[in-house]
C-alpha atoms as a PDB file:
ATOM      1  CA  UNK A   1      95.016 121.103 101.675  1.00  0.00           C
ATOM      2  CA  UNK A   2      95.355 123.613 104.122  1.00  0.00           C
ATOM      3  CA  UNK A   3      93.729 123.106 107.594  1.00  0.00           C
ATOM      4  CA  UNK A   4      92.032 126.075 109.254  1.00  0.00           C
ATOM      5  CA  UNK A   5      93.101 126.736 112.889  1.00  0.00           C
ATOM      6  CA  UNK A   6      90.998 129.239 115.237  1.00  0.00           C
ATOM      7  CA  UNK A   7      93.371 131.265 117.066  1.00  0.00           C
ATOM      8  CA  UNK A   8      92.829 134.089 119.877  1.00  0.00           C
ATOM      9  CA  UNK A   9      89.348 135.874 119.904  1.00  0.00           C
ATOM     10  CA  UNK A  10      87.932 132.905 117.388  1.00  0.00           C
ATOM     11  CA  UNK A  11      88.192 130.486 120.096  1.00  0.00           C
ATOM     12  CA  UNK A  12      84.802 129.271 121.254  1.00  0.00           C
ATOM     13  CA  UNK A  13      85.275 126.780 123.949  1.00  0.00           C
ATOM     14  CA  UNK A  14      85.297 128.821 127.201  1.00  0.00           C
ATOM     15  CA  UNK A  15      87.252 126.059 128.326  1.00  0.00           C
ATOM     16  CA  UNK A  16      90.991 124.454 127.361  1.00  0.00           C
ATOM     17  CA  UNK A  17      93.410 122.374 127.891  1.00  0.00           C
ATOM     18  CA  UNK A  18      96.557 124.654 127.509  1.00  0.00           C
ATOM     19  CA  UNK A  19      99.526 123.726 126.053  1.00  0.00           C
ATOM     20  CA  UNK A  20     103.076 125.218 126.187  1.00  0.00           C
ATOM     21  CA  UNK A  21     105.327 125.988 122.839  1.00  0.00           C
ATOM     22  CA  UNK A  22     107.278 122.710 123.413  1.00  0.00           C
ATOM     23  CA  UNK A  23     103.290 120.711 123.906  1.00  0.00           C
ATOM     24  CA  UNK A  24     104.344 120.286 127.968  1.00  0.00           C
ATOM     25  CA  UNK A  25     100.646 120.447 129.785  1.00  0.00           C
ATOM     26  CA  UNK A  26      99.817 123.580 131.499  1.00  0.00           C
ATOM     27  CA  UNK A  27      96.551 122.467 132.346  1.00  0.00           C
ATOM     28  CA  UNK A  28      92.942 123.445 131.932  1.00  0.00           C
ATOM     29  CA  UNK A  29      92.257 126.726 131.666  1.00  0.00           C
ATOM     30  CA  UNK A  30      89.605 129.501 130.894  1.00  0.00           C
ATOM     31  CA  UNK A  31      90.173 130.765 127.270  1.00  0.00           C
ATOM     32  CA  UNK A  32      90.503 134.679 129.101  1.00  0.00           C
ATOM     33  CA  UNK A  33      93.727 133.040 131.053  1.00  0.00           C
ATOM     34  CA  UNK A  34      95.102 131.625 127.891  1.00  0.00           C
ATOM     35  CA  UNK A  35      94.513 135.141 126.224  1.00  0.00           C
ATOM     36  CA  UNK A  36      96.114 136.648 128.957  1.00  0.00           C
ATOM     37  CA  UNK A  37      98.936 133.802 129.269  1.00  0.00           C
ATOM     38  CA  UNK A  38      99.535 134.488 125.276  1.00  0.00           C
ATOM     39  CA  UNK A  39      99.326 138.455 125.533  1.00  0.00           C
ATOM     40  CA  UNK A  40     102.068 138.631 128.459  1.00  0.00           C
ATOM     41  CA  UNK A  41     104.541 135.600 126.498  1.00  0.00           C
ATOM     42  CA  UNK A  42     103.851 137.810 122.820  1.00  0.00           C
ATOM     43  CA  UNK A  43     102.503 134.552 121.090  1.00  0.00           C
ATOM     44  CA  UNK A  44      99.447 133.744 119.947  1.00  0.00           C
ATOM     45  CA  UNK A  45      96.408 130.578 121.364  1.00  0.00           C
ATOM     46  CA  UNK A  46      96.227 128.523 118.292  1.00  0.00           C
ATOM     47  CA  UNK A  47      93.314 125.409 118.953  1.00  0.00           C
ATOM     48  CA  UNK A  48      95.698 122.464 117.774  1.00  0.00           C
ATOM     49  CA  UNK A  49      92.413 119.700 119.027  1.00  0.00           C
ATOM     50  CA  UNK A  50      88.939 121.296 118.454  1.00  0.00           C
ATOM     51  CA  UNK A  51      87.202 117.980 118.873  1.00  0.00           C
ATOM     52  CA  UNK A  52      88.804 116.886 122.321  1.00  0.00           C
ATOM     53  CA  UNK A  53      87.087 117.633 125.403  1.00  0.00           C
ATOM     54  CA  UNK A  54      87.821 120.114 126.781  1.00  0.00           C
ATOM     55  CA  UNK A  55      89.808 121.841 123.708  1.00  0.00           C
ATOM     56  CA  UNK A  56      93.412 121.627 123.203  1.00  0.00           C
ATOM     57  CA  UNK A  57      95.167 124.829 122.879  1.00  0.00           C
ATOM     58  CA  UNK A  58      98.511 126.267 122.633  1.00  0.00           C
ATOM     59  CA  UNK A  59     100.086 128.898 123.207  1.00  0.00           C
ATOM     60  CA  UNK A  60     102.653 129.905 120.441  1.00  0.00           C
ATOM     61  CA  UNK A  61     103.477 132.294 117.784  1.00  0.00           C
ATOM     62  CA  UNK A  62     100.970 131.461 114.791  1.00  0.00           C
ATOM     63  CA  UNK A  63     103.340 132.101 111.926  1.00  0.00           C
ATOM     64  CA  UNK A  64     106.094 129.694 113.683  1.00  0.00           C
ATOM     65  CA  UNK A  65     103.173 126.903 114.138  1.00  0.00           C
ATOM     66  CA  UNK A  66     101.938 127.031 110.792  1.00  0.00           C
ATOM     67  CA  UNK A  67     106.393 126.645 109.490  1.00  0.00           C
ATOM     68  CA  UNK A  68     106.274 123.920 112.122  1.00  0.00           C
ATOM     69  CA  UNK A  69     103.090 122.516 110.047  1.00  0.00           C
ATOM     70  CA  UNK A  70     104.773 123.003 106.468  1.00  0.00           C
ATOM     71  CA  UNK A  71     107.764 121.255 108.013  1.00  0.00           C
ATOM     72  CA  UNK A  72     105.627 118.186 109.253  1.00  0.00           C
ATOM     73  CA  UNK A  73     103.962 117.806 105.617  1.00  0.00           C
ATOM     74  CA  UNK A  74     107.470 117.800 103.646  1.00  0.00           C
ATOM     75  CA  UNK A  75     108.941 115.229 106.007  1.00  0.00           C
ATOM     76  CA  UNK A  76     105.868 112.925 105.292  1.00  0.00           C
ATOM     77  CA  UNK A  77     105.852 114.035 101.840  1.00  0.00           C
ATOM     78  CA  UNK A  78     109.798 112.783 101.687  1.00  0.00           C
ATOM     79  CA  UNK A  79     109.508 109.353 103.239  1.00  0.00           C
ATOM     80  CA  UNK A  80     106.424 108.366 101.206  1.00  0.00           C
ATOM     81  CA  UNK A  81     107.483 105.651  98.960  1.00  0.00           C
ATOM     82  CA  UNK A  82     106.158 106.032  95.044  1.00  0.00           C
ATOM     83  CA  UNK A  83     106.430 102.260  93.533  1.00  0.00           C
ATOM     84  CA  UNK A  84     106.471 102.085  89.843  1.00  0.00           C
ATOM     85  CA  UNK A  85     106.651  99.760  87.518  1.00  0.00           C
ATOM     86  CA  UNK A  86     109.502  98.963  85.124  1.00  0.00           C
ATOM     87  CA  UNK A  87     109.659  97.087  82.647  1.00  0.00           C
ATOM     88  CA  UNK A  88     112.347  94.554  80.942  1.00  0.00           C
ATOM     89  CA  UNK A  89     112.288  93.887  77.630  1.00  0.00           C
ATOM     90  CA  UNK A  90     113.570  90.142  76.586  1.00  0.00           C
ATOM     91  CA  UNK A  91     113.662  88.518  73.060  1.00  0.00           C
ATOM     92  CA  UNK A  92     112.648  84.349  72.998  1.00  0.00           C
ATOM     93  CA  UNK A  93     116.878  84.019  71.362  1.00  0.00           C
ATOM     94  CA  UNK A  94     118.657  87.196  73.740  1.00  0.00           C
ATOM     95  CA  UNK A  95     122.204  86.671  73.493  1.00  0.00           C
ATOM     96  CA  UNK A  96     124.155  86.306  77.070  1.00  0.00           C
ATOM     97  CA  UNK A  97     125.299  89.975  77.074  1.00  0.00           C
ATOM     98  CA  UNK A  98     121.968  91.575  76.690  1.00  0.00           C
ATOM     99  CA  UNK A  99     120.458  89.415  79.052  1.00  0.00           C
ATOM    100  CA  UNK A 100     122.783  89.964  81.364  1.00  0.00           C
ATOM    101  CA  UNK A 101     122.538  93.976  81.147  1.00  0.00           C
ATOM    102  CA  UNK A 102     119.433  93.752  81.220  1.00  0.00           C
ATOM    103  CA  UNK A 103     119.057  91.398  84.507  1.00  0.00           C
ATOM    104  CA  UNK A 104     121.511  93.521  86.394  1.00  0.00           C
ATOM    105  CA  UNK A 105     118.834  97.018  85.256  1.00  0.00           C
ATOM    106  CA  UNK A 106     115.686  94.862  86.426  1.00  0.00           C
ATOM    107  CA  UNK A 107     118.041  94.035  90.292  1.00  0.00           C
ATOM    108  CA  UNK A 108     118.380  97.663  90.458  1.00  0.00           C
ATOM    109  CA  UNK A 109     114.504  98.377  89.674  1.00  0.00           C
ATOM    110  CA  UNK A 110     113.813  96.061  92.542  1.00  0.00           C
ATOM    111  CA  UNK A 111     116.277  97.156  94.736  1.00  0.00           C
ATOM    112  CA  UNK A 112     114.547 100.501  94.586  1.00  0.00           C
ATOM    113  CA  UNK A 113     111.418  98.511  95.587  1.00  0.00           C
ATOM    114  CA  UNK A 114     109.424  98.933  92.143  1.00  0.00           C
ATOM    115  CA  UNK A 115     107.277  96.085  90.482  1.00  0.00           C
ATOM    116  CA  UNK A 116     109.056  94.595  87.507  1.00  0.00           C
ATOM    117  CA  UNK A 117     106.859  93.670  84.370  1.00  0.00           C
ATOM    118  CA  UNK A 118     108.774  91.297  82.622  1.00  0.00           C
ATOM    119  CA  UNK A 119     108.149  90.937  78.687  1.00  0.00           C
ATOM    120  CA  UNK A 120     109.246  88.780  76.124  1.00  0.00           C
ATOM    121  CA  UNK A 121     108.662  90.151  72.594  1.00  0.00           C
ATOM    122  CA  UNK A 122     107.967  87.417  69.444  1.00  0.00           C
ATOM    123  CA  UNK A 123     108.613  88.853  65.895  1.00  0.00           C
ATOM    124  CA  UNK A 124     107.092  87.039  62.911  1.00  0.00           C
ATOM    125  CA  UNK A 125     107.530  83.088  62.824  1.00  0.00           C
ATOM    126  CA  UNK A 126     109.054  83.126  67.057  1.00  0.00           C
ATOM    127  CA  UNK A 127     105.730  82.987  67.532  1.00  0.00           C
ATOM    128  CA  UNK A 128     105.606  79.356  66.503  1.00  0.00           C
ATOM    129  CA  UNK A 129     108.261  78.516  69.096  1.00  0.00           C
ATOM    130  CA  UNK A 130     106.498  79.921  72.289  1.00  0.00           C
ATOM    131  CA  UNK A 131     108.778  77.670  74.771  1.00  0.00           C
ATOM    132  CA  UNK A 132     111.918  79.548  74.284  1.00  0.00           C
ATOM    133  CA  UNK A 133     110.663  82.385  75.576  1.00  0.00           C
ATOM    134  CA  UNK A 134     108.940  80.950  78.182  1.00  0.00           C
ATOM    135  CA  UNK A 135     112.667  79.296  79.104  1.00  0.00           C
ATOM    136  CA  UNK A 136     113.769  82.975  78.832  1.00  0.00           C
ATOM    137  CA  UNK A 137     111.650  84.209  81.310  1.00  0.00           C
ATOM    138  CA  UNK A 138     111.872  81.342  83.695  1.00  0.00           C
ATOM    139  CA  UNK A 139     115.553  81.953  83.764  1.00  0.00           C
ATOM    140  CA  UNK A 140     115.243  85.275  83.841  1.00  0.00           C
ATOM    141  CA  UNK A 141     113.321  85.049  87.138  1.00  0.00           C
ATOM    142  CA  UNK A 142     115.122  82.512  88.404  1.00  0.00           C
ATOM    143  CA  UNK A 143     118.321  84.353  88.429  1.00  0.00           C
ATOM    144  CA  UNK A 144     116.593  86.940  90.654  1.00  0.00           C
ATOM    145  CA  UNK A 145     116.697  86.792  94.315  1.00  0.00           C
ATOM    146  CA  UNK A 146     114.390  86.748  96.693  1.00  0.00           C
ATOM    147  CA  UNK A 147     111.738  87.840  94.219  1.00  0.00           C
ATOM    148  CA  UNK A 148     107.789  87.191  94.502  1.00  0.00           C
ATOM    149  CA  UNK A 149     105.918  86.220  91.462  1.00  0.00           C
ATOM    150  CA  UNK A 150     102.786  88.848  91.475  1.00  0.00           C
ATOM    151  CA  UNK A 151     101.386  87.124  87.942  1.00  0.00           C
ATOM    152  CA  UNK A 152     102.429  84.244  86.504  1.00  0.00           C
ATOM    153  CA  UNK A 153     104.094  84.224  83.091  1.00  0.00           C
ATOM    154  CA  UNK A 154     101.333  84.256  80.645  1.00  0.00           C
ATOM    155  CA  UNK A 155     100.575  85.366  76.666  1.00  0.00           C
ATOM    156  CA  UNK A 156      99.090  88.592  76.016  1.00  0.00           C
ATOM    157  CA  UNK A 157      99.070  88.736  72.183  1.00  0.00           C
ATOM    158  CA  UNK A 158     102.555  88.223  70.541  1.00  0.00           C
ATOM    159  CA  UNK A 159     103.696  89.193  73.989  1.00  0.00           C
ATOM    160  CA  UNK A 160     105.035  86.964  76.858  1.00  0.00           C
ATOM    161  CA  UNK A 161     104.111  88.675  80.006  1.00  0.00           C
ATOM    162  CA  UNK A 162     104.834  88.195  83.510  1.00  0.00           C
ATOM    163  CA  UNK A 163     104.994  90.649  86.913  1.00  0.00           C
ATOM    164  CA  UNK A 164     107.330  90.109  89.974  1.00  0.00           C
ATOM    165  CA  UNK A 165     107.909  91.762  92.799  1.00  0.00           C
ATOM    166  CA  UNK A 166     110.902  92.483  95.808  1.00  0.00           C
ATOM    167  CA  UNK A 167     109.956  89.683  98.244  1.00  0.00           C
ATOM    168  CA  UNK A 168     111.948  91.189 101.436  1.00  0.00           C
ATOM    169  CA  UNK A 169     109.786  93.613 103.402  1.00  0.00           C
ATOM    170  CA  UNK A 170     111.839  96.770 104.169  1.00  0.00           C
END
């Protein structure tokens, strides 16, 4: 994952745009005045923009660029947002506790912006009486806010399925 930087002698532009350690311009400059620039401030020319024309260079110690680098990658690595899915487990005759536990888990699911499956569960003869889960669910979601309905509740075998999502953007 690492990206390869020339630095010093493996520069082979004869040409670039120099930069200082803070990225202010110094202009454009033969690659001998950068080497010389770099040998009197003790730092090294890394090539930060091979591909621009002429080259971008700077001029800074090579070990503190590539901690500079490291640093960059963990910050993005930190604000990248993994959504999950969770799932809540209902029953078609939940009594008000449990569905109440379980409705303040799936706010707090959502809150940390994860998709929420939403199943209701049928055991032996429920099955014959498919519309009190589907009343479950519906009440279930309706006693979420500001949710989006990503699939609609539907059966998947003895199971009552349905997927939501946090509707506010940020």
């Amino acid at each position: 994952m690492h990206k390869y930087y020339r630095l010093n002698y493996q520069i082979a532009s004869p040409q670039l745009r120099l930069l200082d350690e803070e990225g202010k311009q110094i202009g454009i400059v033969s690659k001998l005045e950068a080497l010389q620039k770099a040998k009197e401030l003790g730092v090294d020319v890394v090539e930060v923009a091979p591909n621009a024309k002429p080259p971008v260079a700077k001029l800074i110690d090579y070990k503190k660029f590539k901690y500079q680098e490291a640093k960059k990658e963990r910050e993005a690595k930190r604000s990248q947002k993994n959504v999950g899915v969770k799932e809540v487990r209902l029953r078609p005759f939940i009594g008000a506790h449990d569905f109440d536990t379980r409705l303040r888990k799936a706010k707090e699911f959502l809150a940390d912006g994860n998709q929420l499956k939403i199943s209701v569960f049928f055991k032996g003869r429920e099955i014959t009486r498919k519309e009190f889960g589907f009343d479950v669910i519906k009440r279930f979601i309706s006693q979420l806010e500001s949710v989006k309905i990503v699939r609609e509740p539907h059966m998947e075998g003895r199971t009552l399925v349905a997927m939501v999502t946090n509707d506010k953007k940020g």
